[in-house]
Protein backbone atom coordinates (compact mmCIF):
# COMPACT_ATOMS: atom_id res chain seq x y z
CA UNK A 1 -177.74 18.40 9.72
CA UNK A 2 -174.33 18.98 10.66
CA UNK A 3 -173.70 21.88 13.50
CA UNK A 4 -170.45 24.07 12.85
CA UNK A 5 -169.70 24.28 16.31
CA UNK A 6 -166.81 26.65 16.13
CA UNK A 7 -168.71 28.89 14.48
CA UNK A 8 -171.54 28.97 17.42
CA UNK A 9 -168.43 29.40 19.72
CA UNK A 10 -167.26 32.32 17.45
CA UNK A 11 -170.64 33.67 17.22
CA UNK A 12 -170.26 33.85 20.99
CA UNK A 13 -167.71 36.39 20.98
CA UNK A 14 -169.61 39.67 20.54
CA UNK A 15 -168.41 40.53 23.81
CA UNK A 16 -165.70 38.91 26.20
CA UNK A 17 -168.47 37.64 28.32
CA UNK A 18 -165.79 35.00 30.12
CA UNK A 19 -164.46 38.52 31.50
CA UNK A 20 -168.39 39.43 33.40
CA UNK A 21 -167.61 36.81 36.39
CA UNK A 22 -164.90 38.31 38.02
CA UNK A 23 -163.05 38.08 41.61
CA UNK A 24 -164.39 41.59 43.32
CA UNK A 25 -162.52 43.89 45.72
CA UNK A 26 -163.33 42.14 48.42
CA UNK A 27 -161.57 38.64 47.24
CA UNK A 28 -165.15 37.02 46.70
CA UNK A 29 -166.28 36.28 43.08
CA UNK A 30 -169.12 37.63 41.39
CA UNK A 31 -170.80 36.35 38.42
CA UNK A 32 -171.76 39.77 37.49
CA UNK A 33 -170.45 43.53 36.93
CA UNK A 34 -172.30 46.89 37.61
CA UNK A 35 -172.12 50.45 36.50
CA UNK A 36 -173.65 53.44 38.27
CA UNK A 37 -174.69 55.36 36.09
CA UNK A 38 -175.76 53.05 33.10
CA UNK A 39 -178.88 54.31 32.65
CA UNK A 40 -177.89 57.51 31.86
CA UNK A 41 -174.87 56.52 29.72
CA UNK A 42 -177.63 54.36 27.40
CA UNK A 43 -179.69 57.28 27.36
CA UNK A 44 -177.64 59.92 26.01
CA UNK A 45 -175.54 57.21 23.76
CA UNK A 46 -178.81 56.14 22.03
CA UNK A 47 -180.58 59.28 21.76
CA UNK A 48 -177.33 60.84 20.51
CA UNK A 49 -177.66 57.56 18.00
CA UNK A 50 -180.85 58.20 17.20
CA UNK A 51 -179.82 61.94 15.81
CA UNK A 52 -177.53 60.60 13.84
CA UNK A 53 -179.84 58.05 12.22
CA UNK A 54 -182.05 61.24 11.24
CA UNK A 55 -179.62 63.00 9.46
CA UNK A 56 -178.85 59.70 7.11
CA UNK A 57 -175.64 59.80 6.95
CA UNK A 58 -173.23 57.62 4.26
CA UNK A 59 -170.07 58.14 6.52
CA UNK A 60 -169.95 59.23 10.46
CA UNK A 61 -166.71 59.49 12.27
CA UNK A 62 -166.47 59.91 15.84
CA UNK A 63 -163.82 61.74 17.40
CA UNK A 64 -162.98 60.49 21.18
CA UNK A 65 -164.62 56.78 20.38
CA UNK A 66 -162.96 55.48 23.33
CA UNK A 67 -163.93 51.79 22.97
CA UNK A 68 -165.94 51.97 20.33
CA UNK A 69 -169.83 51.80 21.95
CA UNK A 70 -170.95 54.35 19.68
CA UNK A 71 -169.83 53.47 16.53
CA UNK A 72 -170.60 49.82 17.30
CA UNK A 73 -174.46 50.92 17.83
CA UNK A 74 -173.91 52.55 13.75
CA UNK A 75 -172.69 49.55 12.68
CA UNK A 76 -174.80 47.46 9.80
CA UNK A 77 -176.78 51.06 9.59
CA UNK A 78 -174.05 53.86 7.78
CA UNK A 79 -171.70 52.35 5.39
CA UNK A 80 -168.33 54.21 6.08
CA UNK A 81 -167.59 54.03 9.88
CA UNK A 82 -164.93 55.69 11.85
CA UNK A 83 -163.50 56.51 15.36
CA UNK A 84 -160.22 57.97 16.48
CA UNK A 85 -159.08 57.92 20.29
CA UNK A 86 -155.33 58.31 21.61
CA UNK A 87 -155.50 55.53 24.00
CA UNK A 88 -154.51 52.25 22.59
CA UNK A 89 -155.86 50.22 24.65
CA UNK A 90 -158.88 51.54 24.28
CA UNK A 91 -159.09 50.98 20.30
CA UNK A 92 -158.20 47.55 20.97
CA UNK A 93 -161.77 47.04 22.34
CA UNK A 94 -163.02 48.99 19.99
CA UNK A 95 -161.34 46.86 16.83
CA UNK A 96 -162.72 43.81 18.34
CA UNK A 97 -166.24 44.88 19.16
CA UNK A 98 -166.54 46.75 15.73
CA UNK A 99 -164.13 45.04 13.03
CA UNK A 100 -166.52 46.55 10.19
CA UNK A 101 -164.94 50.75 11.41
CA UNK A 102 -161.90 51.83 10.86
CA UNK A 103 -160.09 53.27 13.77
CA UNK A 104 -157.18 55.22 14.24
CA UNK A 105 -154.42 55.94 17.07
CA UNK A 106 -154.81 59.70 16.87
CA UNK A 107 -156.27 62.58 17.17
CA UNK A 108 -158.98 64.09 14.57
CA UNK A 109 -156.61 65.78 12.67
CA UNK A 110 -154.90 62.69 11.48
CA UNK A 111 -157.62 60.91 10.06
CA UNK A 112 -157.79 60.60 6.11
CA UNK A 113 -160.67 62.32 4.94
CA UNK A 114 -164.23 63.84 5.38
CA UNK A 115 -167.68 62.25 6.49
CA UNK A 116 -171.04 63.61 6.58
CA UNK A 117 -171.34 63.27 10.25
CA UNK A 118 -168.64 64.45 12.83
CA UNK A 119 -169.50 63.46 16.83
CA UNK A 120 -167.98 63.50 19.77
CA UNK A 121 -169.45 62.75 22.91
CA UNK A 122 -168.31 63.81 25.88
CA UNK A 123 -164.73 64.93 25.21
CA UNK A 124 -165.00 68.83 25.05
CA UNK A 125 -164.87 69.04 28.69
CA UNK A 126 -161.42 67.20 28.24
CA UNK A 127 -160.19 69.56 25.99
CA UNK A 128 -157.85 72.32 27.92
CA UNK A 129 -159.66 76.18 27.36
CA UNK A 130 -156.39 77.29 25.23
CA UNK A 131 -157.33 74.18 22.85
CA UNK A 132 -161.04 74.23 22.43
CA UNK A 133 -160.96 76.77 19.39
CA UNK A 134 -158.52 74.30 17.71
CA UNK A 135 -160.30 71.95 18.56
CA UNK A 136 -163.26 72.98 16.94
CA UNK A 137 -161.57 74.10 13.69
CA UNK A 138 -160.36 70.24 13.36
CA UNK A 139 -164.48 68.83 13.63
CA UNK A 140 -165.01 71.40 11.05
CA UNK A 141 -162.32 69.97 8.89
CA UNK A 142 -163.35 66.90 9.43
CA UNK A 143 -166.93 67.58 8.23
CA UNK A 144 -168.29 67.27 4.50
CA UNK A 145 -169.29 70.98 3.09
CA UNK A 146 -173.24 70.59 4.11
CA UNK A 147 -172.49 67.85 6.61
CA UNK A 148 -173.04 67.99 10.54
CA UNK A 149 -171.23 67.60 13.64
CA UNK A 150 -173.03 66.19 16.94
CA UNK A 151 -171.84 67.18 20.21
CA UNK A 152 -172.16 66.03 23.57
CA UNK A 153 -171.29 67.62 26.82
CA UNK A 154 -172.03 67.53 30.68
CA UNK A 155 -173.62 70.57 31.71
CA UNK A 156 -173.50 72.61 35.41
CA UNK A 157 -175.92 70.88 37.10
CA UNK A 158 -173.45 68.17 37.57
CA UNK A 159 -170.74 69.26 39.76
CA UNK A 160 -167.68 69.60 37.80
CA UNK A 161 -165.21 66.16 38.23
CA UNK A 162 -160.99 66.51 38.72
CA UNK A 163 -160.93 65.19 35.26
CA UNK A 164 -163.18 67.86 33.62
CA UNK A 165 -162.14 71.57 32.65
CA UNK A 166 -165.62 72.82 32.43
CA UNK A 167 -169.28 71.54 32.59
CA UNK A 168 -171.89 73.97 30.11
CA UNK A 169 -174.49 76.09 29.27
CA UNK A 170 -175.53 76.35 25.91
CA UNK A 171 -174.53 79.80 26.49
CA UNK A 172 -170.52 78.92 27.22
CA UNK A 173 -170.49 76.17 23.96
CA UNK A 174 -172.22 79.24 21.16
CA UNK A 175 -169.33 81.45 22.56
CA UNK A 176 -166.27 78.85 22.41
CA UNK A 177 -168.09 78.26 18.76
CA UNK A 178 -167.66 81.75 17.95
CA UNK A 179 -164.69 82.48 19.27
CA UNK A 180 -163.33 79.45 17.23
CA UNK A 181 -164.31 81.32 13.87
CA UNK A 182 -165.68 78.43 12.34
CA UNK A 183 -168.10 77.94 9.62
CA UNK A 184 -170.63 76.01 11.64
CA UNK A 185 -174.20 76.94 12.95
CA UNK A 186 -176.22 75.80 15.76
CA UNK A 187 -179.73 73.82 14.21
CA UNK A 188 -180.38 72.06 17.26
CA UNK A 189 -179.58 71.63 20.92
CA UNK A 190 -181.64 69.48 23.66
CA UNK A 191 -181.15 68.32 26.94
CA UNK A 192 -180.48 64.77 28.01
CA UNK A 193 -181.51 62.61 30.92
CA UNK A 194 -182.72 63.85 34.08
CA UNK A 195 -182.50 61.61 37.52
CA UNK A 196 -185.67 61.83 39.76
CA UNK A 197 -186.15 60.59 43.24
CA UNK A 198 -188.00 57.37 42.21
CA UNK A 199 -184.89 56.42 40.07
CA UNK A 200 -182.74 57.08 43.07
CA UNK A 201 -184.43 54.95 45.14
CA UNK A 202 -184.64 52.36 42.68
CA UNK A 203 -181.15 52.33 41.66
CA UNK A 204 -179.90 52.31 46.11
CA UNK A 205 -182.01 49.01 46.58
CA UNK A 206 -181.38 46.99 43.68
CA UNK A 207 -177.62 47.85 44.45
CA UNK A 208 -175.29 49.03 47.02
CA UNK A 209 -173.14 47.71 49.89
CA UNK A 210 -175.23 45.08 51.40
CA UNK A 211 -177.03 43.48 47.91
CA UNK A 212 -177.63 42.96 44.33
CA UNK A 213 -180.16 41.60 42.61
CA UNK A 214 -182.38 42.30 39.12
CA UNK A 215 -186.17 40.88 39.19
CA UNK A 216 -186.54 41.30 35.66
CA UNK A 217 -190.03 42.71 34.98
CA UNK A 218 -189.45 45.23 37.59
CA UNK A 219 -186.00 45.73 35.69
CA UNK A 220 -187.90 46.31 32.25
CA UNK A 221 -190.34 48.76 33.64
CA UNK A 222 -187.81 50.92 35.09
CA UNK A 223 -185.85 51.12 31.69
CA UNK A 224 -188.87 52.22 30.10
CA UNK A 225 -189.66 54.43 32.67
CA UNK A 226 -186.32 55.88 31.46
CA UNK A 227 -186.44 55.93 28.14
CA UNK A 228 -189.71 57.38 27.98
CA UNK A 229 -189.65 60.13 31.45
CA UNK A 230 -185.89 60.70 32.42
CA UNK A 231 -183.90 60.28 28.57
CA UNK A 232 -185.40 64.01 27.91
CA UNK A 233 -184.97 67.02 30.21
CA UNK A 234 -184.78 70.84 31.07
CA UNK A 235 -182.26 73.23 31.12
CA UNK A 236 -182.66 73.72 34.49
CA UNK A 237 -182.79 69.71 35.27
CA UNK A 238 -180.55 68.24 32.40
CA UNK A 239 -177.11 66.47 33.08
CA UNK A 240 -176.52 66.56 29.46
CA UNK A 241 -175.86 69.14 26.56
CA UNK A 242 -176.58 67.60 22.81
CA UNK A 243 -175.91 70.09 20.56
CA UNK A 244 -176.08 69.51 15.94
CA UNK A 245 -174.25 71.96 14.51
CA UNK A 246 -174.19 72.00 10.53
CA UNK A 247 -171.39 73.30 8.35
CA UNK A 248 -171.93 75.79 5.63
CA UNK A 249 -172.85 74.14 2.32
CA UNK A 250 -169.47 76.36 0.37
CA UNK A 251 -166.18 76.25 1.34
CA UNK A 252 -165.64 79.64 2.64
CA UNK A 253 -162.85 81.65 -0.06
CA UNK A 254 -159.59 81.76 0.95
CA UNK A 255 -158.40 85.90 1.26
CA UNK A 256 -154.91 85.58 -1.21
């Protein structure tokens, strides 16, 4: 049986895994990379996913993709696939990861078409208070008549970040809806990942200043202590906002 061995190199290529070892700050090279908060970035990515899944779409565009994580966990699931993001660079991972979307070097408003699904995670915050309402029009305009836009946001129990205009309460994101005049309602809003002392604890020995290291059964139990205690949370608790609005089924009529 003949082995096409450029196509198990190819295969390979799912990510740039020759980029993982890497020379650290310190001039010494490590063979792997870490990030913080991980944990909660998978939680609220795939439970945002999961939404998504429920509401079967045909077409989902995200708006703010980034590098493409989101739309790459769609991908062999929703037929028509879609992310926009200003930073180049950034769509350049995102084209490679995901070569089955379509992405585009703009904002929302320069995208060709509608979709069923609209999301953006995490980018509202971004968005400067005398643009939200705009904003918000443009994910409606986006949307399919009957379709559904997911939203993501940080709320106030993280303190707000030099790079963020405003964390939320589901209070502050129903009146930036309404005072954007849009034709969208609120069907469902929960609260996403919560961090406990255990998963402190956890997460300060298996990495900071002095070591590294991942035992992996110890590594799988935590995850699905995760998943199943932390992913889901309080108001009072949550770092997260996920919010499915849905868009009114008519066109409104247009006063002449």
């Amino acid at each position: 049986m003949t082995v096409d061995k450029m196509n198990i190199q190819a295969s390979q290529y799912v990510f740039p895994y020759h980029h993982i070892p890497h020379i650290d700050r310190d001039g010494c090279g490590s063979r792997c990379r870490y990030l913080e908060w991980g944990y909660q970035y998978l939680c609220y990515q795939l439970h945002i996913r999961d939404i998504v899944l429920k509401l079967t779409p045909s077409s989902v565009l995200e708006v703010g993709c980034g590098d493409g994580v989101f739309i790459g966990n769609l991908k062999d699931k929703v037929k028509t696939l879609a992310g926009c993001d200003p930073d180049k660079r950034a769509l350049q991972f995102a084209r490679a990861f995901c070569p089955q979307a379509e992405f585009y070097t703009t904002k929302a408003d320069g995208v060709p078409g509608t979709f069923d699904v609209v999301v953006s995670i995490e980018v509202l915050e971004h968005i400067p208070p005398e643009d939200v309402s705009r904003f918000l029009q443009t994910l409606a305009a986006k949307t399919k008549p009957g379709g559904h836009i997911v939203l993501s946001v940080p709320t106030t129990v993280i303190p707000l970040t030099p790079k963020h205009y405003r964390h939320y309460e589901i209070s502050t994101l129903k009146t930036e809806i309404l005072t954007a005049n849009v034709p969208l309602e609120i069907v469902q809003f929960e609260y996403v990942y919560r961090h406990s002392f255990l998963a402190k604890i956890y997460l300060r020995f298996t990495h900071n200043r002095l070591w590294s290291f991942e035992f992996h059964p110890l590594r799988k139990m935590f995850w699905k202590y995760v998943w199943n205690r932390l992913r889901t949370a309080k108001e009072k608790n949550a770092r997260h906002l996920v919010v499915v609005l849905k868009k009114e089924a008519k066109e409104p009529e247009q006063n002449e």
